[in-house]
N, C-alpha and C. Protein backbone atom coordinates (compact mmCIF):
# COMPACT_ATOMS: atom_id res chain seq x y z
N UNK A 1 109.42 139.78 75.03
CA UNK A 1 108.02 139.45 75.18
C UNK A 1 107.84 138.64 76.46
N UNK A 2 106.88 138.85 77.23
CA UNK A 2 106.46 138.21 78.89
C UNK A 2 105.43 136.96 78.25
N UNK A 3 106.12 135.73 79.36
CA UNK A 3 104.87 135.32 78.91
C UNK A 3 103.56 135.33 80.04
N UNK A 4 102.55 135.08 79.96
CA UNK A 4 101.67 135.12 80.73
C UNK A 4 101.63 133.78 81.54
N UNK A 5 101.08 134.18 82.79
CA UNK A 5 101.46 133.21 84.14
C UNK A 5 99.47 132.54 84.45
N UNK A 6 99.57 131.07 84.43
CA UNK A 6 98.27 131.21 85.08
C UNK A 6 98.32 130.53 86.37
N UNK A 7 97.90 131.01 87.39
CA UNK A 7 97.80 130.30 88.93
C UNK A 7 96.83 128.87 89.36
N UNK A 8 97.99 127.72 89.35
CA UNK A 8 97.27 126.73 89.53
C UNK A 8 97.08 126.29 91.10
N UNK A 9 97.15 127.18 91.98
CA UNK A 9 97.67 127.34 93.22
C UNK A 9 96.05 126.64 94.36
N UNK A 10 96.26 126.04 94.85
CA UNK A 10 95.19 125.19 95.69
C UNK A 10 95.50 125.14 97.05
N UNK A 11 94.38 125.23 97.59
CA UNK A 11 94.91 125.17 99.48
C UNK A 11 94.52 123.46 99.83
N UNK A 12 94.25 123.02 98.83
CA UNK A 12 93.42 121.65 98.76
C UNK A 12 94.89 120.57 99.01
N UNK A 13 94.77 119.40 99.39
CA UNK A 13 95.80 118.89 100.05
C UNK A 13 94.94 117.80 99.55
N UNK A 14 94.82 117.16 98.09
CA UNK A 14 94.50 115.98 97.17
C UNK A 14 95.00 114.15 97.63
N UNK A 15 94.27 113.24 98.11
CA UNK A 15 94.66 112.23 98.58
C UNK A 15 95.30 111.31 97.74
N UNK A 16 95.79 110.44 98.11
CA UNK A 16 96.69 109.19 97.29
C UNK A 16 95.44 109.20 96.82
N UNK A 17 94.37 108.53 97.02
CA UNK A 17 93.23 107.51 96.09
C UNK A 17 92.79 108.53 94.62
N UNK A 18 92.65 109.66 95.16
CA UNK A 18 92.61 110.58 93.89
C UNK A 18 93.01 111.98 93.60
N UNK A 19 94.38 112.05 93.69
CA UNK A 19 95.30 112.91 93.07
C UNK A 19 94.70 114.01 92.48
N UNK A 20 95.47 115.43 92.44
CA UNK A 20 94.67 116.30 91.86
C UNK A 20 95.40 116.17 90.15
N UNK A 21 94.61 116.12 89.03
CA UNK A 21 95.41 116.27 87.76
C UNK A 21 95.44 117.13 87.42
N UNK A 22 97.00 117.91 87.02
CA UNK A 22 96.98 119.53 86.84
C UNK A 22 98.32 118.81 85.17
N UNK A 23 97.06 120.25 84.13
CA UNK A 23 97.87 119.50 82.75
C UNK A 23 98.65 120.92 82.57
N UNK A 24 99.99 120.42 81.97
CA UNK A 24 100.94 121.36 81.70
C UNK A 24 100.81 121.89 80.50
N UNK A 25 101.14 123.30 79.91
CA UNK A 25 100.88 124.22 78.27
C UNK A 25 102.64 124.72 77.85
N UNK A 26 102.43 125.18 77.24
CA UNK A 26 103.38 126.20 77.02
C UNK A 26 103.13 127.37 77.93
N UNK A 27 102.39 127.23 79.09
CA UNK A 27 102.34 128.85 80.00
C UNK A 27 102.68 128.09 80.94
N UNK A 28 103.29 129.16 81.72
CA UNK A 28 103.85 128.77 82.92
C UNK A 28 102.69 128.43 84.42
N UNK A 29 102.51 127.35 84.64
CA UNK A 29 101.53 127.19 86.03
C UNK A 29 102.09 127.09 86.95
N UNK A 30 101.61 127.57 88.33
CA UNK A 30 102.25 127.79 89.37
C UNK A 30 101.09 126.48 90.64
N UNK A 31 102.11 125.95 91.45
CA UNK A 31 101.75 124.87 92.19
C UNK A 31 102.56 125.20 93.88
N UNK A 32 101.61 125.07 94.84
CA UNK A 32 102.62 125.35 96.23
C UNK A 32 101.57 124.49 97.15
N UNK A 33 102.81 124.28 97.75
CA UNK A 33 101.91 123.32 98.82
C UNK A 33 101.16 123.98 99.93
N UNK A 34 99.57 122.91 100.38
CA UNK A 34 98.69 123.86 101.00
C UNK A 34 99.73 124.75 102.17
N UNK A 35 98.68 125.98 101.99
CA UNK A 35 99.15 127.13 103.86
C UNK A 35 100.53 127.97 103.00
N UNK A 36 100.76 127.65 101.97
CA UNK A 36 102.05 128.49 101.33
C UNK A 36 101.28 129.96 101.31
N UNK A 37 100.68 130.50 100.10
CA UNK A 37 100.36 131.37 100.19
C UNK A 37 99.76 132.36 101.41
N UNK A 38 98.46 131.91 101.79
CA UNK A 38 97.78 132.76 102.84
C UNK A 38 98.62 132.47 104.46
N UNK A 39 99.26 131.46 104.47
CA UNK A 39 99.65 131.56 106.56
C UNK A 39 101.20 131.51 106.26
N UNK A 40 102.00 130.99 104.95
CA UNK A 40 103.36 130.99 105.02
C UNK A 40 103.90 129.83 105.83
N UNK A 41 102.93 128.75 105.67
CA UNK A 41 103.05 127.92 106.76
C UNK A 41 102.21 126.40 106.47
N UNK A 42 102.64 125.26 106.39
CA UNK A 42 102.10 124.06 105.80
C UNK A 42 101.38 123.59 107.30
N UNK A 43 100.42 123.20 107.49
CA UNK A 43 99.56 122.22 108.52
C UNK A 43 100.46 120.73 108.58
N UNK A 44 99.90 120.37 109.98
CA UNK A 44 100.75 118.88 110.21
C UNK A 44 100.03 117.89 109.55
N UNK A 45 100.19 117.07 109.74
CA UNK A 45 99.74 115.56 109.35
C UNK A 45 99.23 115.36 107.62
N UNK A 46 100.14 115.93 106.66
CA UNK A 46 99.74 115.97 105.33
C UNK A 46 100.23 114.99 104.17
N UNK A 47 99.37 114.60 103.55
CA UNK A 47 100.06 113.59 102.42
C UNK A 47 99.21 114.32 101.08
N UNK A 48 99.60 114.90 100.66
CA UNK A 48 98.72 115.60 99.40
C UNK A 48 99.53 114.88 97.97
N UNK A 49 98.82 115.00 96.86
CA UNK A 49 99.34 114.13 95.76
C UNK A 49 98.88 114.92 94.48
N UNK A 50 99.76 115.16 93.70
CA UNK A 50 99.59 115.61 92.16
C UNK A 50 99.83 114.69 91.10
N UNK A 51 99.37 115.02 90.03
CA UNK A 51 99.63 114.62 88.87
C UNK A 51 100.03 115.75 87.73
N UNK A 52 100.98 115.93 86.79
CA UNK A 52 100.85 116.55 86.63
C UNK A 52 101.48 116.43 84.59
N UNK A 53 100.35 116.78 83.70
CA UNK A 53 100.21 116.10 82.50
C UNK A 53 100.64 117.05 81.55
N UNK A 54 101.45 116.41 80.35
CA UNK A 54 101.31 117.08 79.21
C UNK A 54 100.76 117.42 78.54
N UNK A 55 99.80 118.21 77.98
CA UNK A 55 98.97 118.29 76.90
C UNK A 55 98.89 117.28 76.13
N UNK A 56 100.28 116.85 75.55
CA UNK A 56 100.13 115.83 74.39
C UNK A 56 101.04 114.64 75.04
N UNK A 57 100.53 113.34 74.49
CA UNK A 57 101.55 112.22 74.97
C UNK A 57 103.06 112.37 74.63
N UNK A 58 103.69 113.09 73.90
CA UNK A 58 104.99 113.07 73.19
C UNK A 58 105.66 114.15 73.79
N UNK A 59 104.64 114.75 74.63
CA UNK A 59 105.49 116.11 75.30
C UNK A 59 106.15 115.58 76.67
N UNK A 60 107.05 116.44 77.11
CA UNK A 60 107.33 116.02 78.82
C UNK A 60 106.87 117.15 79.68
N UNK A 61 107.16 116.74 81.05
CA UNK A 61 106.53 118.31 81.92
C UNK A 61 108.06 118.45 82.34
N UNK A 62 108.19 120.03 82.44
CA UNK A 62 109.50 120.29 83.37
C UNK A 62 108.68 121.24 84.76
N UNK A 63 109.28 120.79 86.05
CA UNK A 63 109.01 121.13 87.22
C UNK A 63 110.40 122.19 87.56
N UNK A 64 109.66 123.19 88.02
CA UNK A 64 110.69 124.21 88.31
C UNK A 64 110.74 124.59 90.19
N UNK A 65 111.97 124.81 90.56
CA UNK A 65 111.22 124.71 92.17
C UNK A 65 111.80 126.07 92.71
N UNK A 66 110.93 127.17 92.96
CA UNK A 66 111.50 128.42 93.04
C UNK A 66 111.62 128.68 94.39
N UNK A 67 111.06 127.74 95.62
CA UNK A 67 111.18 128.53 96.93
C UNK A 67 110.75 126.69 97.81
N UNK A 68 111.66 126.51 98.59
CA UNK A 68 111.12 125.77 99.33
C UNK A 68 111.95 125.37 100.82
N UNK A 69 110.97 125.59 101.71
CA UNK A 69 111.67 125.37 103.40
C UNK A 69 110.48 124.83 103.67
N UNK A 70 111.23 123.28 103.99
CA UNK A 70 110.47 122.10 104.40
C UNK A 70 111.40 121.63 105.44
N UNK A 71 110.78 121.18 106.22
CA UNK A 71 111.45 120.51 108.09
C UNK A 71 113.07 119.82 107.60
N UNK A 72 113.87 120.06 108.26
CA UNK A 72 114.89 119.63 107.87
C UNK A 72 114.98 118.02 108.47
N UNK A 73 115.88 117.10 107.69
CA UNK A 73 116.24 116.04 108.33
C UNK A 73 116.98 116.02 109.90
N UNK A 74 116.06 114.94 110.52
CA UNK A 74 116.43 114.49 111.89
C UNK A 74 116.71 113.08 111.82
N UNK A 75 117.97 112.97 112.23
CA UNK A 75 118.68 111.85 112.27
C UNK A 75 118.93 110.65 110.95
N UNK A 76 118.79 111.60 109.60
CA UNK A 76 119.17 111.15 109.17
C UNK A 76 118.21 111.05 107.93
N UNK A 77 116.83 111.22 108.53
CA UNK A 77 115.32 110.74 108.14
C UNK A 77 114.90 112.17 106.93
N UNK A 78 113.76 112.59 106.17
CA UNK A 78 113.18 113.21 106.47
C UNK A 78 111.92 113.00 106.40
N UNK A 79 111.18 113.64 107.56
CA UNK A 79 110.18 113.20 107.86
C UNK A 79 108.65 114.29 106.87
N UNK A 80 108.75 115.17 106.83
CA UNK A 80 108.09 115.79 105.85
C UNK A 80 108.99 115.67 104.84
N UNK A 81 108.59 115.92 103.47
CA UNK A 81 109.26 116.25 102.23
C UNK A 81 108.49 116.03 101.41
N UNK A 82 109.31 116.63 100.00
CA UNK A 82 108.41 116.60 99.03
C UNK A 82 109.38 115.22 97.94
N UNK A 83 108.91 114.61 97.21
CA UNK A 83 108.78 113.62 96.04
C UNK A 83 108.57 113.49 94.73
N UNK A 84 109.27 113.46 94.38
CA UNK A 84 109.08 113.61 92.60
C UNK A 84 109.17 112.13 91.96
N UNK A 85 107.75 111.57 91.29
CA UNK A 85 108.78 110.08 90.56
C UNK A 85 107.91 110.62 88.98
N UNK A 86 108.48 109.80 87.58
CA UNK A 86 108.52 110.26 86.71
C UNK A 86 107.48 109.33 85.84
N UNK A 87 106.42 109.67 86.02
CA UNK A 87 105.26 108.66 85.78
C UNK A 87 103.82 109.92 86.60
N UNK A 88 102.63 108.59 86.17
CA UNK A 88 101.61 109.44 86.26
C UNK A 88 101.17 108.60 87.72
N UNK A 89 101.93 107.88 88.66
CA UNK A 89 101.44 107.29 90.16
C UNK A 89 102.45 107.16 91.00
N UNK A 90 101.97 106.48 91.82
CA UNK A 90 102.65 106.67 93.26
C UNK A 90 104.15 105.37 93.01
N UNK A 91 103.97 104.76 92.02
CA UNK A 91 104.81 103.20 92.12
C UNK A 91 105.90 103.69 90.77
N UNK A 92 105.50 105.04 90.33
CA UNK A 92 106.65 105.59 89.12
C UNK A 92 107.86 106.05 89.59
N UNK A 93 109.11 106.01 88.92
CA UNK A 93 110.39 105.54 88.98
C UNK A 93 110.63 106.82 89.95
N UNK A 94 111.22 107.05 91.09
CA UNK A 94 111.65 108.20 91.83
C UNK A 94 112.75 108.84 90.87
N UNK A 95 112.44 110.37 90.98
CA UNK A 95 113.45 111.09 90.61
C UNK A 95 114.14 112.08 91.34
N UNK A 96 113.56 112.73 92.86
CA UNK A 96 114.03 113.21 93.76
C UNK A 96 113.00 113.41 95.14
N UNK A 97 114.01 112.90 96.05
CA UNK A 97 112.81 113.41 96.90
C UNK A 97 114.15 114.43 98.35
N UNK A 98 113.30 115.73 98.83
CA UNK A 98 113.97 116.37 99.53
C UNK A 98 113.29 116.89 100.63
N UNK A 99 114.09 117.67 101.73
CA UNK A 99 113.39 118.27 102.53
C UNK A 99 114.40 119.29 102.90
N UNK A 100 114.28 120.28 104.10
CA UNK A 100 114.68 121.16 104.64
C UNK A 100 115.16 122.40 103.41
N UNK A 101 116.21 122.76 103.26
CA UNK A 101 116.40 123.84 102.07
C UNK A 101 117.19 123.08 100.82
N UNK A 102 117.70 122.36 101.01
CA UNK A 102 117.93 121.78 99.58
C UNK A 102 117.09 120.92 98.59
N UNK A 103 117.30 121.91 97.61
CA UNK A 103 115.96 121.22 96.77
C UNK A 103 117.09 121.05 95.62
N UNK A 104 115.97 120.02 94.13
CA UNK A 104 116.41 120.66 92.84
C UNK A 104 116.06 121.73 92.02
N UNK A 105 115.89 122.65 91.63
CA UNK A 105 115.78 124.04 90.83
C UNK A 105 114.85 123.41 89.95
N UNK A 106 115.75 122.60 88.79
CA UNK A 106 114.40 122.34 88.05
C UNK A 106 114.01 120.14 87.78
N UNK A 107 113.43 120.24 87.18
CA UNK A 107 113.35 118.67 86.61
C UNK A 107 112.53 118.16 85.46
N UNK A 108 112.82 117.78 85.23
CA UNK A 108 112.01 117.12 83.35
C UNK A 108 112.12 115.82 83.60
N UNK A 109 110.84 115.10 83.45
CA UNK A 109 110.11 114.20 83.26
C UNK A 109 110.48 113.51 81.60
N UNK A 110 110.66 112.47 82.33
CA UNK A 110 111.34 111.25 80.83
C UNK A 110 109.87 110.49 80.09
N UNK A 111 108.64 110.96 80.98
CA UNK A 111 107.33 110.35 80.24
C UNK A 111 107.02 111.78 79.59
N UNK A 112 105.72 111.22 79.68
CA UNK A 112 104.94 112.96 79.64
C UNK A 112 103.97 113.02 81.41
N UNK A 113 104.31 112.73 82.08
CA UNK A 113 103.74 113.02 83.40
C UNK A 113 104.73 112.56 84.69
N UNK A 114 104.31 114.09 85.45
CA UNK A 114 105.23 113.88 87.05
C UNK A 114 104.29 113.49 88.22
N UNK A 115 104.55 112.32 88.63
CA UNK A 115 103.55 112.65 90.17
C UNK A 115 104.44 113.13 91.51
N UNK A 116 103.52 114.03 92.44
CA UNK A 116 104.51 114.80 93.21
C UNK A 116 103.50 114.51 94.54
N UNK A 117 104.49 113.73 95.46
CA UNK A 117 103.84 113.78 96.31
C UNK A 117 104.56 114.29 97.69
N UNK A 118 103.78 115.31 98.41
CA UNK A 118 104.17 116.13 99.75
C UNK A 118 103.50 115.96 101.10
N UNK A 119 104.33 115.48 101.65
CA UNK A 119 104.30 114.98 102.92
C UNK A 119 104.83 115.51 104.79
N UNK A 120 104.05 115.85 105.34
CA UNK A 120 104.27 116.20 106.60
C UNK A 120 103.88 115.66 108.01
N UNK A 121 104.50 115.83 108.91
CA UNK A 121 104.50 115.08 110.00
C UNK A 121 103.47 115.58 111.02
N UNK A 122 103.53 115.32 112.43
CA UNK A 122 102.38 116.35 113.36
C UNK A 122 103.47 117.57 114.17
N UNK A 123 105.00 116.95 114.09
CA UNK A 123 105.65 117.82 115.01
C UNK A 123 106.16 119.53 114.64
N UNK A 124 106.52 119.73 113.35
CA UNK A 124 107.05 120.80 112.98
C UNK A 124 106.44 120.74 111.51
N UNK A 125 106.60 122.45 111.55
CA UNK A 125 106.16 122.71 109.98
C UNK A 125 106.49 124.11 109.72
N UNK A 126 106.77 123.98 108.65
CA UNK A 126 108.04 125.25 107.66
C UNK A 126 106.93 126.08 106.94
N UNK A 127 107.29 126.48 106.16
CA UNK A 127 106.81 127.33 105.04
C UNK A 127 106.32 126.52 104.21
N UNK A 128 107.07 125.71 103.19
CA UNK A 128 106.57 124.84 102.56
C UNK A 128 107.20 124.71 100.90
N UNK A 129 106.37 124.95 99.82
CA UNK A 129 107.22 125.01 98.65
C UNK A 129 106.28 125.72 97.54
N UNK A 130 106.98 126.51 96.61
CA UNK A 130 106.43 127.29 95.66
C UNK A 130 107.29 126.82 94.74
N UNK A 131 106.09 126.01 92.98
CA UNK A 131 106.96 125.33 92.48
C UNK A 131 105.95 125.73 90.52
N UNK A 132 106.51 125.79 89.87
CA UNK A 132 105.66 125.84 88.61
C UNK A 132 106.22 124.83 87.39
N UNK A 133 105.22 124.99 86.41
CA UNK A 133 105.58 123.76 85.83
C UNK A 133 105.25 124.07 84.35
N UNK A 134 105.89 123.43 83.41
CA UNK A 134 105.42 123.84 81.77
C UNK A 134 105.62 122.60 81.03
N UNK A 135 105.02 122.71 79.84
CA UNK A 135 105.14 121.32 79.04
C UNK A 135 106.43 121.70 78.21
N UNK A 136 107.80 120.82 77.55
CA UNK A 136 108.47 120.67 77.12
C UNK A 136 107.92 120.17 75.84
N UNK A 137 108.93 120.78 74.61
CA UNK A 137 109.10 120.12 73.34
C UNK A 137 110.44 119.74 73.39
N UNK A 138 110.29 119.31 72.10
CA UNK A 138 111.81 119.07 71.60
C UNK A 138 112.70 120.18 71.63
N UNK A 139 114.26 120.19 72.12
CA UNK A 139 114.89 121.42 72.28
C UNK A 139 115.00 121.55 70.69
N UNK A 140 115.31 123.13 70.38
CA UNK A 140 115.73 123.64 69.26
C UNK A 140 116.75 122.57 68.35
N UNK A 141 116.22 122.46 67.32
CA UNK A 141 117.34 122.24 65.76
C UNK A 141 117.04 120.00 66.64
N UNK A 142 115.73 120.12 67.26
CA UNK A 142 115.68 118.56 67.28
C UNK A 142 114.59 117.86 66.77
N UNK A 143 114.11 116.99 66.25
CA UNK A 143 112.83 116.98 66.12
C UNK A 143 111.91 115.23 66.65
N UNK A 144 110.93 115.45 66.95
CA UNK A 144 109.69 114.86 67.73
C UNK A 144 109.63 113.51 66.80
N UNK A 145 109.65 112.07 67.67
CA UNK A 145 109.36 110.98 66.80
C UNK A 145 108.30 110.43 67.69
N UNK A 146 107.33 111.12 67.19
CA UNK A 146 106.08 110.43 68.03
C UNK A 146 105.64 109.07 68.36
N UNK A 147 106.37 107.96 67.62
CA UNK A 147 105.54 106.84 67.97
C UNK A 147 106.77 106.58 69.33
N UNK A 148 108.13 106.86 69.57
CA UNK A 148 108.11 106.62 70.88
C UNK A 148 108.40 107.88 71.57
N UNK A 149 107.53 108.44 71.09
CA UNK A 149 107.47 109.68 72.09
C UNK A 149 109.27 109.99 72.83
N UNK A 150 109.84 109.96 71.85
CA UNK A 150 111.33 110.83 71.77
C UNK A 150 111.94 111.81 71.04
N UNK A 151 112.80 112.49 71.46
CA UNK A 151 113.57 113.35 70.74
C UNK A 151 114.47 113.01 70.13
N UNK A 152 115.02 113.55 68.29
CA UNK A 152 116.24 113.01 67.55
C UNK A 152 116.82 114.09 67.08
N UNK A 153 118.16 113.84 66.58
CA UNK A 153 118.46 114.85 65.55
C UNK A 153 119.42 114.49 65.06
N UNK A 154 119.85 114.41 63.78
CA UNK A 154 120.68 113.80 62.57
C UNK A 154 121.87 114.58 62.69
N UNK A 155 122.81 113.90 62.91
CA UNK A 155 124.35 114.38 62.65
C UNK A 155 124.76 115.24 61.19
């Protein structure tokens, strides 16, 4: 059985002060940073910002990262890249941040919200990143203890 895909895909490049909030389902949503789709190609000078929510407080989001060429590190730096911290703002706990072709594949969020923030310089600019995202339950044979929003399972 397929599941069905819905396109959360924006050319919109969302500021720190107000983030775009994109809530995660059991369907798969798709997220790329602006100029991905139509030019294959991210604009300079960008700081764009997501949020990105569980349906329910007890759920987590998992971020999947299927394609991404972002400016590679110079000297050490990188100066565009993208950011993952595991919270719903800019001051939540970092969980990866990358650039040029190494990315992480996937990531799960220890709240129920990821903020992702992508960043570019004025000098060079790549392709960019194609990334989707779904809400997590409890894995199989575990079950949901909602008041701290964790997963258990009895020996």
């Amino acid at each position: 059985m397929l599941a069905s895909c819905y396109s959360t895909t924006t050319e919109e490049c969302p500021p720190k002060e107000s983030p775009l909030i994109l809530t995660a389902t059991k369907w798969r949503h798709f997220l790329t940073t602006p100029g991905f789709v139509k030019k294959r190609q991210y604009s300079p000078n960008l700081s764009c910002h997501w949020i990105i929510r569980a349906s329910r407080p007890e759920n987590k989001v998992q971020l999947f990262v299927h394609e991404s060429q972002i400016e590679d590190r110079l000297f050490g730096v990188c100066d565009d890249f993208i950011e993952v911290r595991d919270g719903g703002n800019s001051l939540a706990t970092p969980i990866v941040k990358w650039c040029g072709q190494s990315n992480p594949t996937s990531i799960i969020s220890s709240t129920d919200r990821l903020y992702i923030h992508f960043q570019s310089d004025s000098y060079y600019q790549e392709v960019g990143a194609n990334m989707s995202y779904i809400e997590q339950y409890c894995p199989a044979g575990w079950t949901s203890f909602k008041a701290l929003k964790r997963c258990y399972r009895m020996q």
